[in-house]
Protein backbone atom coordinates (compact mmCIF):
# COMPACT_ATOMS: atom_id res chain seq x y z
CA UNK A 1 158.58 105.06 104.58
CA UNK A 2 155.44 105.32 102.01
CA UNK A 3 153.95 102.12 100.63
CA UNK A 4 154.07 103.48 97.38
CA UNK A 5 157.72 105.09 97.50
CA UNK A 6 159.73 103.43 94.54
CA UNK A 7 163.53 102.86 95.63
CA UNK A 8 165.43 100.54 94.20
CA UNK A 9 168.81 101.63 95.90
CA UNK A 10 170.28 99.07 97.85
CA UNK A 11 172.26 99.57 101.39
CA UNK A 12 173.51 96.82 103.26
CA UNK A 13 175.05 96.03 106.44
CA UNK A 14 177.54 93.71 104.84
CA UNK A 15 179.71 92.74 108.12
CA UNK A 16 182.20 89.62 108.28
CA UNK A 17 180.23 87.85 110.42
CA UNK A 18 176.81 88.45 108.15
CA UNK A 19 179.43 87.01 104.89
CA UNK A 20 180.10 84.16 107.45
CA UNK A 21 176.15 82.99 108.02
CA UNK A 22 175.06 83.86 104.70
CA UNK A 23 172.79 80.73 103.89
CA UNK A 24 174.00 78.09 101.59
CA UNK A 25 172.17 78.27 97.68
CA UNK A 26 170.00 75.77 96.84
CA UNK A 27 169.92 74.27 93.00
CA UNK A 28 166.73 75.38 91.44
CA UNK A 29 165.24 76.43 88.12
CA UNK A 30 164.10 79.82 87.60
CA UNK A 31 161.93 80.46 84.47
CA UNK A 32 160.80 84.17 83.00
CA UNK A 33 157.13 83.61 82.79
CA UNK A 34 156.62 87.48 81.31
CA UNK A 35 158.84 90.38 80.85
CA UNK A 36 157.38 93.62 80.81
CA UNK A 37 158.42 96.11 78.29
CA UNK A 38 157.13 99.16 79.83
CA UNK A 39 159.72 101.37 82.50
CA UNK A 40 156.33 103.00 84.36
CA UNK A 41 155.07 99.65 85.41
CA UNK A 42 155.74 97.58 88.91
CA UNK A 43 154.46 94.99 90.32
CA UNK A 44 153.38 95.72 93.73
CA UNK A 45 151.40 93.25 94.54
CA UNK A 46 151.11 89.80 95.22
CA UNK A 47 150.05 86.71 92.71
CA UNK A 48 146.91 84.51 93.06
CA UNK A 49 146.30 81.34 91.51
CA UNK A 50 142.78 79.53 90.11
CA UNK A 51 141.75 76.16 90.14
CA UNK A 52 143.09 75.67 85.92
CA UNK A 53 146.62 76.90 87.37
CA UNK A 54 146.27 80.70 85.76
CA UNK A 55 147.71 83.42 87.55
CA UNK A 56 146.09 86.48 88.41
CA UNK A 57 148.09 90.17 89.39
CA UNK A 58 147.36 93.76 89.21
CA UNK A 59 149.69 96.45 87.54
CA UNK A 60 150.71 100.01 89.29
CA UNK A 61 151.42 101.93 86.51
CA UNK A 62 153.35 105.43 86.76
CA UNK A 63 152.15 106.13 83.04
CA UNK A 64 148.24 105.46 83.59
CA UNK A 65 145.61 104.31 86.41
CA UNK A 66 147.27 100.61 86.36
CA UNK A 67 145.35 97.66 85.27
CA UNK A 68 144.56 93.73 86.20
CA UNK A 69 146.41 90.80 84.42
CA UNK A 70 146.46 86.87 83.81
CA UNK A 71 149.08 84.37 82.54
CA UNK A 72 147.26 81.67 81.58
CA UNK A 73 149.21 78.36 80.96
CA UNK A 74 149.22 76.89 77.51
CA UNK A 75 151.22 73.78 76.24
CA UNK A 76 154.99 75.10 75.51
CA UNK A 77 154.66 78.68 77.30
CA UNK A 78 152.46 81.49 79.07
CA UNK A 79 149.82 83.83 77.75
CA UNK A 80 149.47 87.63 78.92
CA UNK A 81 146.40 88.98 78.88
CA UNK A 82 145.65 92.28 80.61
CA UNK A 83 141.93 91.68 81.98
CA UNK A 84 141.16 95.54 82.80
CA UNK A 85 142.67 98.90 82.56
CA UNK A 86 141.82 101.32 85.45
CA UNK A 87 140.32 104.68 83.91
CA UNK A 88 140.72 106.61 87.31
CA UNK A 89 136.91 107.20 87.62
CA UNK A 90 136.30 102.81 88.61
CA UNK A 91 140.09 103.72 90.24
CA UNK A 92 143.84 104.35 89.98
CA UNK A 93 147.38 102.41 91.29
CA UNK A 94 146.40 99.19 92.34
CA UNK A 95 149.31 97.94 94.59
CA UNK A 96 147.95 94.81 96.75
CA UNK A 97 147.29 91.96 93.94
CA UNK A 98 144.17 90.47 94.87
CA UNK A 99 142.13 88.27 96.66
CA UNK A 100 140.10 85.05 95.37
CA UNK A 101 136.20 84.24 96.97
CA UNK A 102 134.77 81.42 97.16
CA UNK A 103 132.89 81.44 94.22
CA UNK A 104 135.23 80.47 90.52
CA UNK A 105 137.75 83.47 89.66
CA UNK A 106 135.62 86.23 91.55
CA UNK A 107 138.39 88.72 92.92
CA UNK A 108 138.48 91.25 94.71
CA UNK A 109 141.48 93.92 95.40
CA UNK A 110 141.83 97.80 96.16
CA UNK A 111 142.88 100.60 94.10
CA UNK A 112 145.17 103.53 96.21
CA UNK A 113 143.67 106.30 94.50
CA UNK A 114 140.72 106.78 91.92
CA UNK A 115 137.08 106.59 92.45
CA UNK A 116 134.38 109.31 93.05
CA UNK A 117 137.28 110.99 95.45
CA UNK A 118 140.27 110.44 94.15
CA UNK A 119 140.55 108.59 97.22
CA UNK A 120 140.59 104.92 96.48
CA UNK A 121 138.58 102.14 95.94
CA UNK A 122 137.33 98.32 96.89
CA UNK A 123 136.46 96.45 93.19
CA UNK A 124 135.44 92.80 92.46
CA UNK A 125 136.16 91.45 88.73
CA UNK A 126 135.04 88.58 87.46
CA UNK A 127 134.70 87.00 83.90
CA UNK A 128 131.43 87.19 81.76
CA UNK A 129 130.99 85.15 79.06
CA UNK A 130 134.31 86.02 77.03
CA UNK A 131 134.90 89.58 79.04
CA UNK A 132 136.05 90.20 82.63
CA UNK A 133 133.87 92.82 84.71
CA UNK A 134 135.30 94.96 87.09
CA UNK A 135 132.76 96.48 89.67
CA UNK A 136 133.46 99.05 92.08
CA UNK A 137 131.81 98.17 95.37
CA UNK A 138 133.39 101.05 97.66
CA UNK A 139 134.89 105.00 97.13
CA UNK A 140 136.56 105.83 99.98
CA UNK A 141 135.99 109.22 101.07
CA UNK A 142 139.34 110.24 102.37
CA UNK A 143 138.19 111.26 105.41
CA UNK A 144 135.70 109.14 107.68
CA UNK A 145 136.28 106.10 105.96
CA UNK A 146 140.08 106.26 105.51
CA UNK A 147 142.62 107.27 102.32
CA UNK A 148 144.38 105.05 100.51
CA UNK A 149 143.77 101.31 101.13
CA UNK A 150 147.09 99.38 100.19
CA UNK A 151 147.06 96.13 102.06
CA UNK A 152 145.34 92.91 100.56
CA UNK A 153 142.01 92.57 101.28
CA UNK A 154 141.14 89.18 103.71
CA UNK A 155 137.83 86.96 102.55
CA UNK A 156 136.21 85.85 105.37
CA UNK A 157 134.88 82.21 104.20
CA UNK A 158 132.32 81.64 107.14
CA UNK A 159 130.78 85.12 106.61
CA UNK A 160 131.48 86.16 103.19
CA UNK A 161 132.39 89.60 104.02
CA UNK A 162 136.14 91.45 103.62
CA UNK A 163 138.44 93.12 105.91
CA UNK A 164 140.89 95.62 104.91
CA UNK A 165 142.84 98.37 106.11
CA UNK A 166 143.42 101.91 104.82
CA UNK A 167 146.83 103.24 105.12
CA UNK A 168 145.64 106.70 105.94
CA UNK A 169 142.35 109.24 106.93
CA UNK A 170 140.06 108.58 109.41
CA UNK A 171 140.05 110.48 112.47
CA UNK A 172 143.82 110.95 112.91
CA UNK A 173 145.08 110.68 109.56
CA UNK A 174 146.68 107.21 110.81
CA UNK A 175 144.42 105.02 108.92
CA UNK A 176 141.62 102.68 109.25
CA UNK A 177 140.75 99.46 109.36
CA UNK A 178 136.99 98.46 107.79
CA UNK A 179 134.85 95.39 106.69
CA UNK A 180 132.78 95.28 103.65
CA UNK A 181 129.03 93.29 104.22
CA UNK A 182 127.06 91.99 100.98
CA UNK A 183 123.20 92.46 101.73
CA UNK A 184 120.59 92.28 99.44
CA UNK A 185 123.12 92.59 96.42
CA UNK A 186 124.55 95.77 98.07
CA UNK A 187 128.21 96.29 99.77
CA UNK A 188 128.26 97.98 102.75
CA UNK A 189 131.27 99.29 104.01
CA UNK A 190 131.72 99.87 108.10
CA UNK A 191 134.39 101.46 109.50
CA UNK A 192 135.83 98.89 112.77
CA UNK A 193 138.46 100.93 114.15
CA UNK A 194 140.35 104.04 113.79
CA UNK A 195 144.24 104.08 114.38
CA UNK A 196 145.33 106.97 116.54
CA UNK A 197 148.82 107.24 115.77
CA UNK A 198 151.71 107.32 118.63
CA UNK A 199 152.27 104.53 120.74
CA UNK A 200 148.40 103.49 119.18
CA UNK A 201 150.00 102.73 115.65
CA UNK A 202 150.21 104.01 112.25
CA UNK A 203 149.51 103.60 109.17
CA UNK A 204 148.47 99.75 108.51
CA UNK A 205 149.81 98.19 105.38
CA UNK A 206 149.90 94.33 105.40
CA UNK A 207 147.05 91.94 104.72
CA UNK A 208 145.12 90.87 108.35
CA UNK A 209 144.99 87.63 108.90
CA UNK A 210 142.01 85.95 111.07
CA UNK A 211 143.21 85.27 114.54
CA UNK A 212 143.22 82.06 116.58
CA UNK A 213 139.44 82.75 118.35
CA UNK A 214 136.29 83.46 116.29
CA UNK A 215 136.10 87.32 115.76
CA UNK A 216 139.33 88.08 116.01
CA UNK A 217 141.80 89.55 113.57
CA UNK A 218 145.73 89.83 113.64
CA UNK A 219 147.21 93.03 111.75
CA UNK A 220 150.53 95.46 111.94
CA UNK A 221 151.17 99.18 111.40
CA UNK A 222 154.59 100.17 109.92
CA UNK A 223 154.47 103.57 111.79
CA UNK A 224 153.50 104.32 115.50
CA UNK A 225 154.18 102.58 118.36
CA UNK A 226 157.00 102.89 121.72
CA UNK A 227 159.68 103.76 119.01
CA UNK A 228 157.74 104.50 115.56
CA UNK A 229 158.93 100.94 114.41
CA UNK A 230 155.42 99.72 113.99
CA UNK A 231 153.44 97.43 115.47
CA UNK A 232 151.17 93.93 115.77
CA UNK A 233 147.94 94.30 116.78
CA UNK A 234 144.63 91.95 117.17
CA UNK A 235 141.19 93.38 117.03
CA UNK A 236 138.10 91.77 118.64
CA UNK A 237 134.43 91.90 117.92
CA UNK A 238 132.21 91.41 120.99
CA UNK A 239 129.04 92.41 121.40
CA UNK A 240 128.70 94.55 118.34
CA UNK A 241 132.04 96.29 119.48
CA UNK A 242 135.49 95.76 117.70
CA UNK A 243 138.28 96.42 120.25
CA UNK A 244 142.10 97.15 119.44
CA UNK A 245 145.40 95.36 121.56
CA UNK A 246 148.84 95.67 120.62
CA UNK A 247 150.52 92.74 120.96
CA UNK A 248 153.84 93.35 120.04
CA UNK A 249 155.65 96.64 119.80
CA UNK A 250 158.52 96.45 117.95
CA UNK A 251 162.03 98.22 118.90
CA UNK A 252 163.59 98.49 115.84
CA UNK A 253 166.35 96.62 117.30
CA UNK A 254 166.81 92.90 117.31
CA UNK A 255 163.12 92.53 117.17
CA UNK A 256 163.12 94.18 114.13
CA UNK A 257 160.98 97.34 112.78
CA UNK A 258 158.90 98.38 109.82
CA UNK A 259 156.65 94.79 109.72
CA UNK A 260 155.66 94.45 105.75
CA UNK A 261 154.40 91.32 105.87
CA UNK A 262 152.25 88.82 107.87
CA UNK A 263 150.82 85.31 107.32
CA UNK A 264 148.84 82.60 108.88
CA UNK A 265 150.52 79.68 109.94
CA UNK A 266 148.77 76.31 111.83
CA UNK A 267 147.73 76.47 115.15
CA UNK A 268 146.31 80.11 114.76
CA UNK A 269 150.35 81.00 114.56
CA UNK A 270 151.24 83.84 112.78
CA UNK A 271 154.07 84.95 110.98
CA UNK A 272 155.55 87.80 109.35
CA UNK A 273 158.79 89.80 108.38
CA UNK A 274 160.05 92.81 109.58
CA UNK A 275 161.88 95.15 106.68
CA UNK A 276 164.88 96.60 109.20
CA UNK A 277 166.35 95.31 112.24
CA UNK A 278 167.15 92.25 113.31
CA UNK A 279 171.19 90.84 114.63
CA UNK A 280 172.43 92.49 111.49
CA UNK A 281 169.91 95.66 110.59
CA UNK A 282 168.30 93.77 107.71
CA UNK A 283 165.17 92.77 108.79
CA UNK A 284 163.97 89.35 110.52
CA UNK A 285 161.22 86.46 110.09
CA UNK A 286 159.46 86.25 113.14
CA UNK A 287 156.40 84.17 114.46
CA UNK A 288 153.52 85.19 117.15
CA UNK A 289 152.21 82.14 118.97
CA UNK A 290 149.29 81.91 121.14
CA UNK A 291 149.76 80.87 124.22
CA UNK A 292 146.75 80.77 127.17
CA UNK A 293 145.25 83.89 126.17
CA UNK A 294 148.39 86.20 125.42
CA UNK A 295 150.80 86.17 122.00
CA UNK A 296 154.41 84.84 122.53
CA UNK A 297 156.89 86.63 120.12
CA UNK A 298 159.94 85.12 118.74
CA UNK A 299 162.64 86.36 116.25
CA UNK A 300 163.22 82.65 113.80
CA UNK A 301 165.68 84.39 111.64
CA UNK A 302 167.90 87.48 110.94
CA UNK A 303 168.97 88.41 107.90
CA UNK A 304 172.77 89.53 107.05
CA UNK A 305 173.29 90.68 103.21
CA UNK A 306 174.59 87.95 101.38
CA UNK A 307 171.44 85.62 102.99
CA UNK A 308 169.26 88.70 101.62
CA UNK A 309 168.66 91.83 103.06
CA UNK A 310 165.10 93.85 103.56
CA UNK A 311 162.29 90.93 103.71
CA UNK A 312 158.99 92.49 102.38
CA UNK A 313 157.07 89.13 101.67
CA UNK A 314 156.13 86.23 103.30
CA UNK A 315 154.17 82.29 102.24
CA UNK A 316 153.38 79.83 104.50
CA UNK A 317 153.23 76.12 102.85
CA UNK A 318 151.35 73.82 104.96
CA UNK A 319 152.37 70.52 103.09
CA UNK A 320 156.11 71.21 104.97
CA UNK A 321 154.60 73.40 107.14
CA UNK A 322 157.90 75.48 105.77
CA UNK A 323 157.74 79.19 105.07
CA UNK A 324 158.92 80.77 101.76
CA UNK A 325 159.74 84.55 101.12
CA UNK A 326 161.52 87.24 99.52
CA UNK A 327 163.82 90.40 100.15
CA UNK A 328 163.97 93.09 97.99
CA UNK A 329 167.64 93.82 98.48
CA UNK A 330 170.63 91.18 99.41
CA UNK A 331 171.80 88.22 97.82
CA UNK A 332 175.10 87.58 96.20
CA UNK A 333 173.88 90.52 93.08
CA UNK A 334 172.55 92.60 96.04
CA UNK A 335 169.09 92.55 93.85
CA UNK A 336 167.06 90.02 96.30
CA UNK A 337 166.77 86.83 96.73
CA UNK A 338 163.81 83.81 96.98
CA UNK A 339 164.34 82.26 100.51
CA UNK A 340 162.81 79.05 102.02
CA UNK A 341 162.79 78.26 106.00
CA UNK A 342 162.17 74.72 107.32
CA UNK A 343 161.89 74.27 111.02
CA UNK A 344 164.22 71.82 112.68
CA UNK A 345 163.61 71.27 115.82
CA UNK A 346 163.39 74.34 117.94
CA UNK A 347 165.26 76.30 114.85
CA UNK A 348 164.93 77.37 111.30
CA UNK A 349 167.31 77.08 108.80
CA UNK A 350 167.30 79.55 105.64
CA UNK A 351 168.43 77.91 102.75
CA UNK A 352 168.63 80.65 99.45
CA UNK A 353 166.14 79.20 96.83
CA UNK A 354 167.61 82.14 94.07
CA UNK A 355 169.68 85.43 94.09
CA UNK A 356 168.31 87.35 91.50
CA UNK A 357 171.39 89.25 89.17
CA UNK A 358 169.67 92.16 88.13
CA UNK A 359 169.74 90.60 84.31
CA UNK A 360 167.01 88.34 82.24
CA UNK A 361 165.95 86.90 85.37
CA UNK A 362 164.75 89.99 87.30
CA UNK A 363 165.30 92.12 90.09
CA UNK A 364 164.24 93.86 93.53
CA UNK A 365 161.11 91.69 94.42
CA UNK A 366 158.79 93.05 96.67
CA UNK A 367 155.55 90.95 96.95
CA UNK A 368 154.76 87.96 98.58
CA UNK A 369 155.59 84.82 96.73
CA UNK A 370 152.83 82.24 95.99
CA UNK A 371 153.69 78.25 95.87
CA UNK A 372 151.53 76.12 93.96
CA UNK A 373 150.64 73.32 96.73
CA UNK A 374 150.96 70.08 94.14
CA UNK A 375 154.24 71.27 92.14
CA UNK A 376 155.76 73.00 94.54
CA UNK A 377 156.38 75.59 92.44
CA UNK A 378 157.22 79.07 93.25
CA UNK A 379 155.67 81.97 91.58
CA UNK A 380 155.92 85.44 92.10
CA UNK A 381 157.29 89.03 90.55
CA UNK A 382 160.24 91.51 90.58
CA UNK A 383 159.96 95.81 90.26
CA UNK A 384 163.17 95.37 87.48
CA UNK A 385 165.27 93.30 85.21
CA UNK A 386 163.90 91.10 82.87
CA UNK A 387 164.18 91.25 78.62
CA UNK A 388 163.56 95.05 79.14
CA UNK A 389 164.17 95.85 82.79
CA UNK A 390 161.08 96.50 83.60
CA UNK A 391 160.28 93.57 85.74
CA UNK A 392 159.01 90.24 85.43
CA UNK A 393 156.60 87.22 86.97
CA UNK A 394 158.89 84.25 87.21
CA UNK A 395 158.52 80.77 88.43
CA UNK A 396 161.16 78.43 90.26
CA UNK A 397 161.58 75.09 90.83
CA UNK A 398 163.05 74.15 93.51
């Protein structure tokens, strides 16, 4: 698997008993925000959303270097307005949407490729006046410092500085994981650990989250690991040193393989989705809870087909302390679906929010979804359908 490998072909493990627990449809409004006209665009990435209610997204482009977007919300409808265009040079392929400081619509993301070489970059963009500035704070190298970055970056409130990974380079080609340090008006980039491949881990895609201690942070590989199905790991700073534990190694089998997505729950919980595996070879929702010093891992759902199929994105929502997501693949179209799980009890129960058809109302979504904590609204994007199949940002009320 390649973070950036487009495939919109769908196979599922439709059995009888997966047709028998696919999750009941809930009644909810879906409503085309944008449809994108142009067949070398997707939307990789995952939406953010400012204090007015605009929402912010970055474009991977097959055509160009990609670019950086906003719908702003007027009375009666949304306005597009594409904020930059990536010239290669300031970067190329942005995949990971971005990530909102503290400070009023700063943002920072990553760019796969681009920069000084051709490596990727870290950029901030933020408006001016009437214009929005994009500022390239890191080239990688492709070597020391990693190749690649494709995962979200995290902003670390109580510090100010960002974590990310890169999906490849460093020392073994397996990837890297790095924080970024503003200091006298300068980024500077250090490189906290170096994935080794093998049982170590490969290839790090998905946002970290901060762990449950101070200095700790909770990430995943897709690659690497007992049987190369990826795994969670935690790294710890102490005493100037950052130090790397697995703490879950998937199988591939009812555990799950291929994690794509993890989130932060309450209680330093975390969750996430594996993309395969599971009761039915679909992929699962599980959770990692802390428990006395060690991680306790627990499969809360598995997916079956018509319940959706391939989960690549995952929202916590603390109001219901529910969790809201999305596979790519599954649903009663077999084009993906919008899921919601509320806890009951010691359980979860998936309810499907929308089954995308494939038509006007999109298709194949792929990042994480975003809820808007006082409407309750559900926004996110699909790689196809839409006025032009080309994709789409769409909203749903639930």
């Amino acid at each position: 698997m390649n973070a950036f490998k487009i495939n919109l072909n769908v196979t599922l493990p439709l059995t009888s008993l997966a047709l028998l627990l696919s999750a009941q449809p809930l009644f909810a409004k879906e409503k085309i925000l944008h449809s994108f006209a142009d067949s070398s665009r997707y939307l990789f990435g995952e939406l953010v959303e400012d204090h007015t209610g605009s929402l912010y997204g970055t474009i991977f482009n097959l055509a160009d270097d990609g670019s950086v977007y906003q719908l702003k919300k007027k009375s009666g409808g949304w306005t597009f307005k594409s904020l930059h265009d990536f010239d290669d040079v300031d970067g190329s392929d942005p995949s990971a949407g971005l990530t909102e400081s503290d400070a009023d619509r700063v943002f920072y993301g990553v760019t796969a490729h681009g920069g000084v070489h051709d490596a990727g970059t870290v950029f901030s963009i933020a408006p001016q006046g009437h214009a929005w500035i994009e500022t390239v704070i890191h080239s990688f190298s492709g070597s020391t410092d990693g190749l690649i970055p494709s995962a979200p970056l995290l902003f670390e409130r109580s510090s100010g500085r960002l974590f990310g990974t890169t999906e490849a380079g460093g020392q073994k080609s397996c990837g890297t994981a790095f924080q970024l340090g503003l200091s006298g008006g300068d980024w500077t980039l250090s490189t906290i650990y170096n994935f080794q491949g093998d049982v170590d881990g490969c290839s790090p895609i998905t946002q970290m989250q901060e762990g449950p201690e101070a200095g700790t942070l909770i990430g995943s590989t897709y690659e690497g690991g007992a049987s190369n199905t990826g795994t969670i790991f935690e790294l710890a700073y102490s005493n100037g040193v950052w130090t790397k534990t697995i703490i879950h190694d998937f199988s591939g089998g009812l555990d799950g393989g291929v994690p794509y997505d993890l989130v932060k729950g309450k209680g330093g919980t975390i969750f996430g989705v594996a993309n395969t595996g599971g009761m039915f070879g679909a992929g699962v929702v599980f959770e990692l809870k802390p428990h006395h010093g060690t991680w306790r891992f627990k499969v809360l759902y598995s997916f079956g087909g018509l319940d959706g199929a391939n989960p690549t994105g995952l929202c916590f929502e603390g109001n219901t302390e529910s969790l809201y997501g999305v596979t790519k693949n599954g649903g009663d179209s077999t084009r993906g679906i919008v899921f919601q799980l509320v806890p009951n009890g010691t359980h979860w129960t998936e309810t499907v929010v929308h089954s995308f058809k494939g038509g006007n109302d999109g298709a194949y979504p792929e990042a994480r979804p975003l809820v808007d904590s006082d409407t309750g609204e559900v926004y996110g994007t699909t790689l196809a359908g839409g006025t032009f199949d080309s994709g789409t940002v769409y909203a749903i009320t639930p």
